[in-house]
C-alpha atoms as a PDB file:
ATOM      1  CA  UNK A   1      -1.139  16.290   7.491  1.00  0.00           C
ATOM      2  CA  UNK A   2      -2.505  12.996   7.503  1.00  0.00           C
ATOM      3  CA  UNK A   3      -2.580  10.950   3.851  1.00  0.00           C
ATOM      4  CA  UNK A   4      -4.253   7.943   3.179  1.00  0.00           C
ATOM      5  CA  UNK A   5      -3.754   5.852  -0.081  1.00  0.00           C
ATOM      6  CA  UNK A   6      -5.948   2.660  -1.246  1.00  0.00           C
ATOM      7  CA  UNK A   7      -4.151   0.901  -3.996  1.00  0.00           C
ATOM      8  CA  UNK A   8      -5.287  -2.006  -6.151  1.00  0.00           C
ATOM      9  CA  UNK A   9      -2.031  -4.035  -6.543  1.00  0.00           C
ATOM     10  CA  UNK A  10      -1.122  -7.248  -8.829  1.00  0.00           C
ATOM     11  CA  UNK A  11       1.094  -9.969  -7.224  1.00  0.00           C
ATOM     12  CA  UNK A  12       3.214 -13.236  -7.315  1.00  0.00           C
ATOM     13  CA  UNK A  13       2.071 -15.849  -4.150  1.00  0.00           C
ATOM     14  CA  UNK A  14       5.511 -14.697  -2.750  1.00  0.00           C
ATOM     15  CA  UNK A  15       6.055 -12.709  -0.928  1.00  0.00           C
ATOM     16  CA  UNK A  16       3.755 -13.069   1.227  1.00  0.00           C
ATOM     17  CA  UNK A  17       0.930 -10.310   2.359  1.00  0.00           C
ATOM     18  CA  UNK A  18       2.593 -10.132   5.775  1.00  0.00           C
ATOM     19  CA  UNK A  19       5.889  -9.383   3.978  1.00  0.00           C
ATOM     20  CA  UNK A  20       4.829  -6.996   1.887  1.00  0.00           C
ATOM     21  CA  UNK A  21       2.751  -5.371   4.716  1.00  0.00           C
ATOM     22  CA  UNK A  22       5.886  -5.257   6.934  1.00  0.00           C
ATOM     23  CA  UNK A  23       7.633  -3.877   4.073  1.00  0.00           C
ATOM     24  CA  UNK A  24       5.667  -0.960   3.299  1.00  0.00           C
ATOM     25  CA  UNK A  25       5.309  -0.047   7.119  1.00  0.00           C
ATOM     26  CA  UNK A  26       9.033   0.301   7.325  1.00  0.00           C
ATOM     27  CA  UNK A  27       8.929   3.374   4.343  1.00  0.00           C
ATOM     28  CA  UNK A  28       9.147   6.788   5.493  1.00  0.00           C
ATOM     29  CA  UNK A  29       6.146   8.273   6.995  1.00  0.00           C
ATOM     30  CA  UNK A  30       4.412   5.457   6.694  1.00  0.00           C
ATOM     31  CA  UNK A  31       2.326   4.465  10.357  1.00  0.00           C
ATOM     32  CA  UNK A  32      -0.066   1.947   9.456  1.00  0.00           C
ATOM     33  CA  UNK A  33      -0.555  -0.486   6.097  1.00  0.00           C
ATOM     34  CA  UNK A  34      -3.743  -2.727   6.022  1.00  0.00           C
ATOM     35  CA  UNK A  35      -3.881  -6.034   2.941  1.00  0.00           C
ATOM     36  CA  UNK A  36      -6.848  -7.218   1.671  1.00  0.00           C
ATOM     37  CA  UNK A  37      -7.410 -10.256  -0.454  1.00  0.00           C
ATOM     38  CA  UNK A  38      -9.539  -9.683  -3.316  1.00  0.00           C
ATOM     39  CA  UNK A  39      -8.823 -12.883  -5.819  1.00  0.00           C
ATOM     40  CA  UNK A  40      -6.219 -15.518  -5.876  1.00  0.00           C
ATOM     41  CA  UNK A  41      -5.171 -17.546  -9.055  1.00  0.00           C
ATOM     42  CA  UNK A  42      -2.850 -19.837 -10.287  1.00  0.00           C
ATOM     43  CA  UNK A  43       0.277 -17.470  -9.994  1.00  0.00           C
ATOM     44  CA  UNK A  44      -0.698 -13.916  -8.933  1.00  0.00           C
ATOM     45  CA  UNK A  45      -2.917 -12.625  -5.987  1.00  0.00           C
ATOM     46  CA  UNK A  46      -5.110  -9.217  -6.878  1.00  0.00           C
ATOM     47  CA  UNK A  47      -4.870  -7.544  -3.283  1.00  0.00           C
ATOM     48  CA  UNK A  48      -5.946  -4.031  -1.479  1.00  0.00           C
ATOM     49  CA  UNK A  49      -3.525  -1.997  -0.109  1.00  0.00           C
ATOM     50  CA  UNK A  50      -4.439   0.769   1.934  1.00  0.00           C
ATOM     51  CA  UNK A  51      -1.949   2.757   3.539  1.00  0.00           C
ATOM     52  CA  UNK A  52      -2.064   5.544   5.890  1.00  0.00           C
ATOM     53  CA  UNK A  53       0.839   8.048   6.874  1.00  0.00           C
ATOM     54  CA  UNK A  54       2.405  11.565   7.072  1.00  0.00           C
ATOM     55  CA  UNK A  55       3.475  14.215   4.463  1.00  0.00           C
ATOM     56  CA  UNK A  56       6.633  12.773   4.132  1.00  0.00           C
ATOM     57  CA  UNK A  57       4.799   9.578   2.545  1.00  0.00           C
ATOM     58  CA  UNK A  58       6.005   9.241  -0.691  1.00  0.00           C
ATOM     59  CA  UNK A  59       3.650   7.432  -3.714  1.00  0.00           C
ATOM     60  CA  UNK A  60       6.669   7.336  -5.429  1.00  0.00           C
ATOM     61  CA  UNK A  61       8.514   5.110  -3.202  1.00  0.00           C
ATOM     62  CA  UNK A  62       6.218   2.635  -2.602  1.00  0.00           C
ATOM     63  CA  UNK A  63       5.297   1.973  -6.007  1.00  0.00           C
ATOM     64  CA  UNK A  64       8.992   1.471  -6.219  1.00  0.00           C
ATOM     65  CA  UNK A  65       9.407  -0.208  -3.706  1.00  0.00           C
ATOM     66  CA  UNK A  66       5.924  -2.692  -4.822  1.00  0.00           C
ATOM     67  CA  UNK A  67       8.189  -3.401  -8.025  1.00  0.00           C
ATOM     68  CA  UNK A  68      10.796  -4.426  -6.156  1.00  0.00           C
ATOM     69  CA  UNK A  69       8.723  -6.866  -4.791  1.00  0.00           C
ATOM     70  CA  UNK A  70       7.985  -8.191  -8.097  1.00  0.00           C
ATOM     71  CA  UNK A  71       4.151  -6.101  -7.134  1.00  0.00           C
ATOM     72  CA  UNK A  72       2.243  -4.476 -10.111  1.00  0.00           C
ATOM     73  CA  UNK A  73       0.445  -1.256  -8.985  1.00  0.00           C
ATOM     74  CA  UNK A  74      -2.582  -1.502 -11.412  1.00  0.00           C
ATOM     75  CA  UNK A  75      -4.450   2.100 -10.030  1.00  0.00           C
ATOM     76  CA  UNK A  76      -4.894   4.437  -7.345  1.00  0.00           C
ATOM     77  CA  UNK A  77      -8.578   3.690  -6.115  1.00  0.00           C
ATOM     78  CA  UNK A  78      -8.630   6.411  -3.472  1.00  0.00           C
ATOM     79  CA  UNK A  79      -6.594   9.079  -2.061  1.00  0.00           C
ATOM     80  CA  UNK A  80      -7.550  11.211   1.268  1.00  0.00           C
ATOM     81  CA  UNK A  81      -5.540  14.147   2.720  1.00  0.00           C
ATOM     82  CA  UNK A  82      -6.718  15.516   6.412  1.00  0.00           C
ATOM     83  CA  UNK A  83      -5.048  18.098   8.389  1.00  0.00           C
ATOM     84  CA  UNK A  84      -3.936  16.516  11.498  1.00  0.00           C
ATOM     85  CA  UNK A  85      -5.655  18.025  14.605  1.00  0.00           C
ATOM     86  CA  UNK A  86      -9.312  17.255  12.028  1.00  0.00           C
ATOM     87  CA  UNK A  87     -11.784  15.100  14.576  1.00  0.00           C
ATOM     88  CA  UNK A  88     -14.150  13.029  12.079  1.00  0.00           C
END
């Protein structure tokens, strides 16, 4: 099972997309993680996170580990599940 999870996500300049990218990729059944800038301000950065990976992907965790990061998870914008051997 593949799942696929597009978060909308709140946070400080640091650290830095490619940190928190890395980060992410480095949780448990995670394969790929994908940032995307939507607006910058004074002190806080309102990103995209989307973030593709196995069963054993756990929402839990990464919101976890986004607060550890000092990373607000403001909503769950999508949310796909595919079987694995599906050909879109």
């Amino acid at each position: 099972m593949i799942i696929e999870y597009t978060l909308d996500i709140l946070k400080p300049h640091h650290p830095s997309n490619d940190l928190l990218a890395r980060t992410l990729k480095e949780l448990t059944g995670v394969r790929a993680v994908s940032v995307k800038t939507d607006e910058i301000d004074q002190k806080t950065t309102s990103i995209f996170v989307n973030i593709k990976g196995t069963a054993e992907m756990s929402l839990e965790v990464i919101t976890r580990t986004l607060e550890e990061l000092n990373c607000s998870l403001h909503s769950v914008d999508e949310v796909k599940v595919e079987d694995k051997d599906w050909i879109s």
